[in-house]
Protein backbone atom coordinates (compact mmCIF):
# COMPACT_ATOMS: atom_id res chain seq x y z
CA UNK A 1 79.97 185.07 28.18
CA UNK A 2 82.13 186.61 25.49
CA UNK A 3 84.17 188.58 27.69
CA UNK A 4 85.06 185.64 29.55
CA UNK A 5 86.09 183.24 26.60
CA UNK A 6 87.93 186.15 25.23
CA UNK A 7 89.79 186.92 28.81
CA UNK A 8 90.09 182.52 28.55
CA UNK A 9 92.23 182.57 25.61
CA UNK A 10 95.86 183.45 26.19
CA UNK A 11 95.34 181.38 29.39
CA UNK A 12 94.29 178.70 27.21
CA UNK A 13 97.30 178.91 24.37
CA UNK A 14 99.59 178.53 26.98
CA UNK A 15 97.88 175.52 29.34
CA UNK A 16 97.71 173.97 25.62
CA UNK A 17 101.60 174.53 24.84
CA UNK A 18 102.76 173.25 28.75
CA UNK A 19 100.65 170.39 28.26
CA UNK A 20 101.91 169.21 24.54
CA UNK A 21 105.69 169.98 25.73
CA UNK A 22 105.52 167.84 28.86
CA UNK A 23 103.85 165.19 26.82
CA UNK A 24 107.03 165.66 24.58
CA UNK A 25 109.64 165.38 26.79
CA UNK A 26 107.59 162.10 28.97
CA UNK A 27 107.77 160.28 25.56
CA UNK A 28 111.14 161.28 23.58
CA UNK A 29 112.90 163.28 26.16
CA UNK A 30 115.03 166.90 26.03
CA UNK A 31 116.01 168.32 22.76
CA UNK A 32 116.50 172.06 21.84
CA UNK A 33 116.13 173.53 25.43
CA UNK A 34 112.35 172.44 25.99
CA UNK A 35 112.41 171.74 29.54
CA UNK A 36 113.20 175.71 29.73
CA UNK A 37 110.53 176.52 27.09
CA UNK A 38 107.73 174.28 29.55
CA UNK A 39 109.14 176.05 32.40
CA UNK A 40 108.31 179.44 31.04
CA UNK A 41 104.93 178.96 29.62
CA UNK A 42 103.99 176.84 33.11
CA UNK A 43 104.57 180.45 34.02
CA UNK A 44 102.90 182.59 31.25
CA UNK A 45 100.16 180.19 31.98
CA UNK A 46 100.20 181.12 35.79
CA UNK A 47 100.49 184.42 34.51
CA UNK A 48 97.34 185.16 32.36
CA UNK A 49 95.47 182.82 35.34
CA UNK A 50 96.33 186.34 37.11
CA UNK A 51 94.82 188.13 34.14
CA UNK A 52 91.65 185.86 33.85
CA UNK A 53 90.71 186.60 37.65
CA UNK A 54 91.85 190.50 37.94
CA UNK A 55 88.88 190.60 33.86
CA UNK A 56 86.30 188.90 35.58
CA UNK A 57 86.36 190.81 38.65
CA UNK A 58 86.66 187.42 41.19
CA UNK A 59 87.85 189.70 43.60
CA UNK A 60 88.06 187.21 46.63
CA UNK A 61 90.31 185.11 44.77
CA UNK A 62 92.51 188.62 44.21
CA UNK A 63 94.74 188.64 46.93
CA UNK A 64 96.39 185.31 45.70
CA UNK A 65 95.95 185.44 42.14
CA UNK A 66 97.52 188.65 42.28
CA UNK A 67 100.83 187.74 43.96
CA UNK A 68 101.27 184.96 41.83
CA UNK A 69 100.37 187.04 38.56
CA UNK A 70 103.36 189.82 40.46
CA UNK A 71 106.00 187.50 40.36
CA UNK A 72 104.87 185.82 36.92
CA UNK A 73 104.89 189.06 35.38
CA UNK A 74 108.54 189.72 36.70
CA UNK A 75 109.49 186.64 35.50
CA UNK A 76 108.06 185.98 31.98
CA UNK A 77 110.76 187.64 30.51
CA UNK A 78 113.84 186.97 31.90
CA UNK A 79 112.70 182.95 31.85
CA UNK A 80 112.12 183.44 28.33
CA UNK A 81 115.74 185.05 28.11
CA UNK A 82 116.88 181.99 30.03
CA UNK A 83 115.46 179.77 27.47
CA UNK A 84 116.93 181.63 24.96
CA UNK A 85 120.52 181.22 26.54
CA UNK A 86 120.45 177.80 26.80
CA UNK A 87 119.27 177.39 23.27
CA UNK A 88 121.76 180.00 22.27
CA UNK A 89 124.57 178.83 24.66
CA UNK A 90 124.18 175.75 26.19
CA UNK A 91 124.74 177.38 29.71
CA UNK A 92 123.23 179.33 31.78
CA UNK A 93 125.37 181.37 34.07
CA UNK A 94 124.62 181.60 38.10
CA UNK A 95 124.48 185.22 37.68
CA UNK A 96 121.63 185.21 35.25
CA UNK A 97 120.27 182.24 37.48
CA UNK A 98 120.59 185.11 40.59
CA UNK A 99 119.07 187.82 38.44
CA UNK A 100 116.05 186.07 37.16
CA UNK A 101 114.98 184.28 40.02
CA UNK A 102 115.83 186.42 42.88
CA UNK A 103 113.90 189.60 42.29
CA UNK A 104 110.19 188.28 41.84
CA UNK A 105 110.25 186.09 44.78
CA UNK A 106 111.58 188.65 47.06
CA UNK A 107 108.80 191.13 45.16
CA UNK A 108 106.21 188.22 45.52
CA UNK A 109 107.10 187.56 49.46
CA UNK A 110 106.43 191.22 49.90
CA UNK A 111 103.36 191.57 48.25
CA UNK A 112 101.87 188.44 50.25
CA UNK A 113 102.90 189.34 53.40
CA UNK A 114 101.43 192.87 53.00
CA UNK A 115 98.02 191.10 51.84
CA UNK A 116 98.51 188.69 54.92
CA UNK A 117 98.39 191.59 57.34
CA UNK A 118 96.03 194.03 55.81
CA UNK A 119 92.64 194.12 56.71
CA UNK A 120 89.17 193.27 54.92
CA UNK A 121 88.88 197.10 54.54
CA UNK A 122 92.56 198.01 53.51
CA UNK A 123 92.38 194.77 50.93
CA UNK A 124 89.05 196.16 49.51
CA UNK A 125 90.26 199.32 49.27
CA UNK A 126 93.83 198.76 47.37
CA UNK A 127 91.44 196.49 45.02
CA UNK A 128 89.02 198.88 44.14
CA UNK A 129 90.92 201.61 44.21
CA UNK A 130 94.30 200.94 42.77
CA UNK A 131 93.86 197.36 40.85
CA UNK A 132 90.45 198.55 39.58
CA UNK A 133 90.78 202.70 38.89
CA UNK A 134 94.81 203.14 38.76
CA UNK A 135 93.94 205.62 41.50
CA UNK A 136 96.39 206.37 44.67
CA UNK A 137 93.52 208.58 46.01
CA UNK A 138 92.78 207.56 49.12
CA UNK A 139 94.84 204.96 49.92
CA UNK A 140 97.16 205.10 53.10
CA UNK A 141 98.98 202.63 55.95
CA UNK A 142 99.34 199.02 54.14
CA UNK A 143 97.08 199.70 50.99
CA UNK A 144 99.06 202.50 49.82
CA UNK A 145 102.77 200.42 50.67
CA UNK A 146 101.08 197.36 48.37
CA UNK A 147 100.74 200.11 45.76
CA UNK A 148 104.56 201.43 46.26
CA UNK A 149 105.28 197.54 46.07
CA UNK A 150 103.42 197.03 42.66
CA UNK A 151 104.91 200.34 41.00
CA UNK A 152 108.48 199.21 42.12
CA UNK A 153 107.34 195.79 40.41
CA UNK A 154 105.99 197.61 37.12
CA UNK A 155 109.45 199.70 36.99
CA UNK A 156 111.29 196.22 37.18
CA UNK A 157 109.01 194.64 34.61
CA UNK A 158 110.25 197.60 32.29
CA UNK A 159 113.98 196.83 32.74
CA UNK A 160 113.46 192.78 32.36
CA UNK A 161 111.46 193.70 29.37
CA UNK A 162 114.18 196.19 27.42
CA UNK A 163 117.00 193.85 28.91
CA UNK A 164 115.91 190.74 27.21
CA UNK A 165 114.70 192.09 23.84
CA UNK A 166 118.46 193.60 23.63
CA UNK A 167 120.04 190.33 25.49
CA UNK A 168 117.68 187.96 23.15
CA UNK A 169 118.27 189.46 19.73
CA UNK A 170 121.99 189.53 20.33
CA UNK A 171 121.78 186.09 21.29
CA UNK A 172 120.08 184.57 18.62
CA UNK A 173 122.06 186.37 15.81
CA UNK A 174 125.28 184.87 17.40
CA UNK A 175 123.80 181.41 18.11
CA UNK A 176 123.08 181.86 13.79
CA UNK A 177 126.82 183.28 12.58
CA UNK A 178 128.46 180.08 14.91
CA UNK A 179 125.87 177.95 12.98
CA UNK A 180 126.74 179.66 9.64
CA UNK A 181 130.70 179.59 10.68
CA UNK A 182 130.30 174.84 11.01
CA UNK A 183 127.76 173.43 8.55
CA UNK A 184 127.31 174.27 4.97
CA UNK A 185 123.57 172.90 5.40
CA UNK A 186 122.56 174.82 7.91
CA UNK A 187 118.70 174.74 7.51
CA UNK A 188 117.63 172.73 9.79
CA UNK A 189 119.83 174.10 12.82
CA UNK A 190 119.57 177.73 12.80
CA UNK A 191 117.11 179.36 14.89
CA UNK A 192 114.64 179.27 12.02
CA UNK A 193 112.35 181.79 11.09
CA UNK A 194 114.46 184.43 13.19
CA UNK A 195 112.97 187.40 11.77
CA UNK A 196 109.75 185.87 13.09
CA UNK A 197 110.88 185.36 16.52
CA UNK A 198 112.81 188.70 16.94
CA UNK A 199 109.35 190.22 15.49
CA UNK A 200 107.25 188.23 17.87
CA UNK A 201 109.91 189.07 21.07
CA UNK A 202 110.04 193.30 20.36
CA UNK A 203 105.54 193.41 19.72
CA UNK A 204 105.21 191.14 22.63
CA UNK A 205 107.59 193.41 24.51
CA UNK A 206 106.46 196.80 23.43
CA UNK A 207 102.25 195.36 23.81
CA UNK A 208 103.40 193.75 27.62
CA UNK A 209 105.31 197.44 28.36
CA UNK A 210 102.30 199.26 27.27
CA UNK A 211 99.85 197.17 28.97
CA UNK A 212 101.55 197.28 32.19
CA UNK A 213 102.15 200.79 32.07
CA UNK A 214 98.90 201.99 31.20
CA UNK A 215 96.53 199.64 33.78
CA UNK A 216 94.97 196.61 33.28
CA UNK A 217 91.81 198.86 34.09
CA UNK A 218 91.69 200.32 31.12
CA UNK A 219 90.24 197.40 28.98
CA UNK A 220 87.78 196.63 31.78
CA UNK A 221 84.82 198.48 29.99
CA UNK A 222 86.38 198.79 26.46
CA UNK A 223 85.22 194.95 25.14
CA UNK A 224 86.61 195.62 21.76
CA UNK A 225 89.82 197.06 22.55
CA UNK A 226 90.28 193.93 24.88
CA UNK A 227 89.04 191.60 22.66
CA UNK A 228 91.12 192.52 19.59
CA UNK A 229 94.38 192.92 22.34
CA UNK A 230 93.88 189.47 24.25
CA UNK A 231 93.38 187.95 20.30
CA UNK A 232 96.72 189.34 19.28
CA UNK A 233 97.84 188.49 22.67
CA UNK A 234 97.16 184.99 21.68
CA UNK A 235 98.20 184.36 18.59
CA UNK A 236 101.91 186.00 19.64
CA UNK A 237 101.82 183.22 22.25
CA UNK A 238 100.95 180.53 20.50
CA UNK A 239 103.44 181.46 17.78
CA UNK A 240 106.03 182.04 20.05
CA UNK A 241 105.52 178.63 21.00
CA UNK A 242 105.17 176.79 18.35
CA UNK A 243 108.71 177.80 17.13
CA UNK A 244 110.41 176.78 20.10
CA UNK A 245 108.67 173.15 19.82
CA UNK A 246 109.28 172.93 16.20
CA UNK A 247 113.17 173.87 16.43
CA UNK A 248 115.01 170.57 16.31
CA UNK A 249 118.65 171.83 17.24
CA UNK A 250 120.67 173.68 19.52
CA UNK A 251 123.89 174.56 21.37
CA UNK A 252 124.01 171.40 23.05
CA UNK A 253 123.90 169.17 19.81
CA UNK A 254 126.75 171.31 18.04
CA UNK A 255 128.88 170.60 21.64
CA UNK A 256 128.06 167.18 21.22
CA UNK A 257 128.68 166.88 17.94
CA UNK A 258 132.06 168.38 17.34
CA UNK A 259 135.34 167.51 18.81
CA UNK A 260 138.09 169.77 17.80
CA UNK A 261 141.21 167.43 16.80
CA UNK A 262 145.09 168.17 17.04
CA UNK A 263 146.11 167.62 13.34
CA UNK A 264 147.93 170.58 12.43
CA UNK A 265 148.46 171.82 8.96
CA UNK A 266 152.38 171.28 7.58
CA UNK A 267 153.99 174.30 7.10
CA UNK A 268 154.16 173.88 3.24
CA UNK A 269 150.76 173.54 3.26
CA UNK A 270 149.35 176.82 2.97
CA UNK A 271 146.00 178.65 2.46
CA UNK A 272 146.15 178.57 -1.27
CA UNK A 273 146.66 174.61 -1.26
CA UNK A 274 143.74 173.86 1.01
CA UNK A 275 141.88 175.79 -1.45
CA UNK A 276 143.14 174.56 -4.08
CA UNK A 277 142.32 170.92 -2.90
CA UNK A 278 138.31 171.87 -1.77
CA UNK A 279 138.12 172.57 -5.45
CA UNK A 280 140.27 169.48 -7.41
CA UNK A 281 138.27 167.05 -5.26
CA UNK A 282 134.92 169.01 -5.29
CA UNK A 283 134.83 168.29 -1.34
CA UNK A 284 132.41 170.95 -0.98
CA UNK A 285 129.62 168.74 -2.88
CA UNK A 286 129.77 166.10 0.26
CA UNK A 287 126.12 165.92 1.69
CA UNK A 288 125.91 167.30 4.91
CA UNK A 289 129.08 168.84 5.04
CA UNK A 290 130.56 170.54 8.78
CA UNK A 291 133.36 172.37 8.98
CA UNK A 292 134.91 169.29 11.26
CA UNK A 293 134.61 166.81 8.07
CA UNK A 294 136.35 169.11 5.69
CA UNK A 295 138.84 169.78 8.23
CA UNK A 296 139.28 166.48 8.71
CA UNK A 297 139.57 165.69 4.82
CA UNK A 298 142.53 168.46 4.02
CA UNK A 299 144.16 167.48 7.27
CA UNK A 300 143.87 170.30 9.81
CA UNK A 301 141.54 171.43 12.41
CA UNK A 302 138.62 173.10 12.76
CA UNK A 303 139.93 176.17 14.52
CA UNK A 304 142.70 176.82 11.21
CA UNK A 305 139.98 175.88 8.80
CA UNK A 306 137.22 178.69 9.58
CA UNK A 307 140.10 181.09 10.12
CA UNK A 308 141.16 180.47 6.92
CA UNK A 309 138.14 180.12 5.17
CA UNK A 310 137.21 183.79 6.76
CA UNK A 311 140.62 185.47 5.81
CA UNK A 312 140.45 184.11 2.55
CA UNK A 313 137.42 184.90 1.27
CA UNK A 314 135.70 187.13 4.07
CA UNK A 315 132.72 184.81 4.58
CA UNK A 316 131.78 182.43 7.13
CA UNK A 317 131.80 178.42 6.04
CA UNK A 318 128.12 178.37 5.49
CA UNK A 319 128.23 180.95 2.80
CA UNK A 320 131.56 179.70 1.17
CA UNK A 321 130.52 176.06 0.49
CA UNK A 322 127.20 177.38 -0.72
CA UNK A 323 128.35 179.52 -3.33
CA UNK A 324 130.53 177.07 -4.82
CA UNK A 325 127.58 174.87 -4.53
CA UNK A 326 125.32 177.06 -6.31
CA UNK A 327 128.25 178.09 -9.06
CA UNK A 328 128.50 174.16 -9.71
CA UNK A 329 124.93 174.18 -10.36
CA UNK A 330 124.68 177.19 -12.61
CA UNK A 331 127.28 175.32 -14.60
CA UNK A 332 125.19 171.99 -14.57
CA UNK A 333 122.03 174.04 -15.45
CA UNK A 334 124.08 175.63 -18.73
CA UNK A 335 125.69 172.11 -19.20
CA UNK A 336 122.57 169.60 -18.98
CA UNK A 337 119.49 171.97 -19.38
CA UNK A 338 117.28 168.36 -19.44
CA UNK A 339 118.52 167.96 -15.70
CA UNK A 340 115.17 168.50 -12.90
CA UNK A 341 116.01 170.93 -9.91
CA UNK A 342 115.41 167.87 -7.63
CA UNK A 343 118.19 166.31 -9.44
CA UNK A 344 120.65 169.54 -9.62
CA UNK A 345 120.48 169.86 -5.82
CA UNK A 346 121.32 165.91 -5.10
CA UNK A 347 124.00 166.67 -6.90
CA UNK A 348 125.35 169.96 -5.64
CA UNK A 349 124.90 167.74 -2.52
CA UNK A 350 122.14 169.09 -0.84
CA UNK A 351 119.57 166.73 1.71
CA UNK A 352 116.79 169.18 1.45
CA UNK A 353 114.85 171.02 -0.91
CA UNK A 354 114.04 173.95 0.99
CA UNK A 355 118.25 174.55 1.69
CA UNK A 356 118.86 174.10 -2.04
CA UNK A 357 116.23 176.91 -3.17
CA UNK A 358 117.22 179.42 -0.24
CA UNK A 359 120.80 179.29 -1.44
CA UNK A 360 120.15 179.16 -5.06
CA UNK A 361 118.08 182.80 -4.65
CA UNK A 362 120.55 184.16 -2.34
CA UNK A 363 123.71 183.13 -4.36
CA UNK A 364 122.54 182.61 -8.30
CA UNK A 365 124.08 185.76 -9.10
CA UNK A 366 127.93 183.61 -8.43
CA UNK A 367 130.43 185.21 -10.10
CA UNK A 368 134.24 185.29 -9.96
CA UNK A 369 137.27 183.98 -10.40
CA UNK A 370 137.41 181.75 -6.86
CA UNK A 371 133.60 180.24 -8.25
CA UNK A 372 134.27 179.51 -11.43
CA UNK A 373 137.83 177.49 -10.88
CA UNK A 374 135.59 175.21 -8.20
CA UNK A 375 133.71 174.02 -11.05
CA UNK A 376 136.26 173.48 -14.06
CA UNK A 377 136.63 170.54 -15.45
């Protein structure tokens, strides 16, 4: 009874997550990519459906659950990638469409038609012998080219896996510097808790890759080792998840969002003046501040703006409003001691708590000539 609760549970965490995302999008629609998020743990949950028949031995039901657990398990990764992209990018491109797609169905049609055509014998024996010991011993004629089949599919599972934890983690830092590079409160629109998802992505990746290359069959008669490993399993899945369903923004609200205008800036309006003017008028204490507004205050356009703001002070927008932010506060803090935090940050001009106390840790220690001219009186 354990054994099969235990073998129940990433099944479960998944079956739970496709059910409370479709719910999601039936009552408030789309928002940060979800419709790919259901469609990959639809999958995951198709997936460890594979895993819960292979643990419990239901051996008749083998020769479909295991085709559909072949081309899950080629395509758990790469439709987690394509979530990723289109959280990341907005887009996903036809080849990646191609790439993702087209390999574990052709893998899949192979695998069933080679179960459709072997015999009682030749499917009990590939079972038994290869699904069940990770033994080649024996097998010949259709059992042993199912067996070619699956290690072609294992190799493939290898590459999808390396391919998206290098694809993924490059993705999500970028999709964070072009959020860092528009709005000065960025909180609630990064990808947050990144180190958490890259962390969740590279053990999920490195468990799956070990898992897969090793044999199922080796947890069949070590309960502890499986329970502890479908446990973990779990709680990476449901974590995984639950960050995707919590995260309220994505590329397709910034493109939405932001129009780039026309206004150029005059040619005796230089660098130094646009600075000059972000500190007179203390723009950069304007709740909720993009990079579009403040362009659209000093007259010029986004594109001159952030090129600016990075040649001129070698940060990206994020960082460069927040430090002046934080400096205006450290004078504040010297100026009115009485003054709560609550009421520093409203007036630095920040909407949320947890934005004003990660900047004030990461930039307290403000310093400089630039800093210290924002907040002169």
């Amino acid at each position: 009874m354990t054994h099969l609760i235990v073998s129940f549970l990433p099944l479960a965490v998944c079956a739970f997550w496709s059910v409370a995302i479709a719910t999601h999008l039936w009552e408030q629609g789309n928002r940060a990519a979800l419709r790919q998020l259901l469609l990959w743990t639809v999958t995951a949950t198709l997936l460890y459906g594979g895993h819960f028949v292979f643990f419990n031995r239901m051996t008749s039901l083998i020769p479909v659950s295991d085709t559909v657990y072949v081309v899950c398990n080629l395509l758990v990764y790469p439709l987690y990638l394509y979530y990723l992209t289109m959280l990341t990018m907005g887009t996903v491109s036809n080849r990646q469409r191609w790439l993702t797609m087209l390999p574990p169905i052709i893998i899949g049609i192979v695998v069933a038609i080679i179960y459709t055509m072997m015999s009682g014998d030749e499917c009990h024996q590939f079972v038994d012998t290869y699904l069940y010991k990770n033994s080649l011993q024996g097998l010949s004629g259709l059992a042993m080219a199912q067996a070619v089949v699956h290690h072609l599919a294992k190799g493939l599972f290898a590459i999808g896996v390396l391919t998206v934890l290098f694809l993924g983690i490059r993705r999500i830092h970028r999709y964070n510097r072009l959020i860092d590079s528009i709005y000065a409160d960025n909180d609630d629109k990064r990808l947050y808790g990144i180190t958490t998802i890259l962390i969740l992505m590279v053990l999920t990746g490195i468990l799956s890759f070990a898992v897969n290359a090793v044999g199922r069959f080796v947890f069949l008669s070590s309960e502890i080792p499986f329970a502890v490993l479908a446990c973990f399993f779990s709680c990476l899945l449901y974590m995984l998840c639950y960050r995707g369903f919590v995260q309220q923004f994505s590329f397709a609200d910034i493109a939405r969002e932001e129009c780039e205008d026309t206004m150029e800036v005059a040619p005796q309006e230089g660098y130094s003046h646009l600075l000059q003017k972000i500190d007179d008028e203390k723009l950069y204490l304007q709740p909720g501040l993009t990079l579009a507004e403040l362009a659209q205050m000093l007259g010029t356009n986004r594109t001159m703006l952030s090129k600016m703001v990075n040649e001129e002070t070698g940060m990206p927008f994020a960082e460069f409003i927040n430090r002046k932010r934080i400096a205006y506060i450290k004078r504040l803090e010297k100026e009115h001691p009485e003054l709560r935090k609550e009421e520093l940050a409203k007036h630095a001009g920040y909407t949320s708590m947890r934005s004003f106390y990660r900047n004030y840790h990461l930039y307290s220690d403000t310093s400089g000539h630039m800093f210290d001219a924002s907040i002169a009186e």
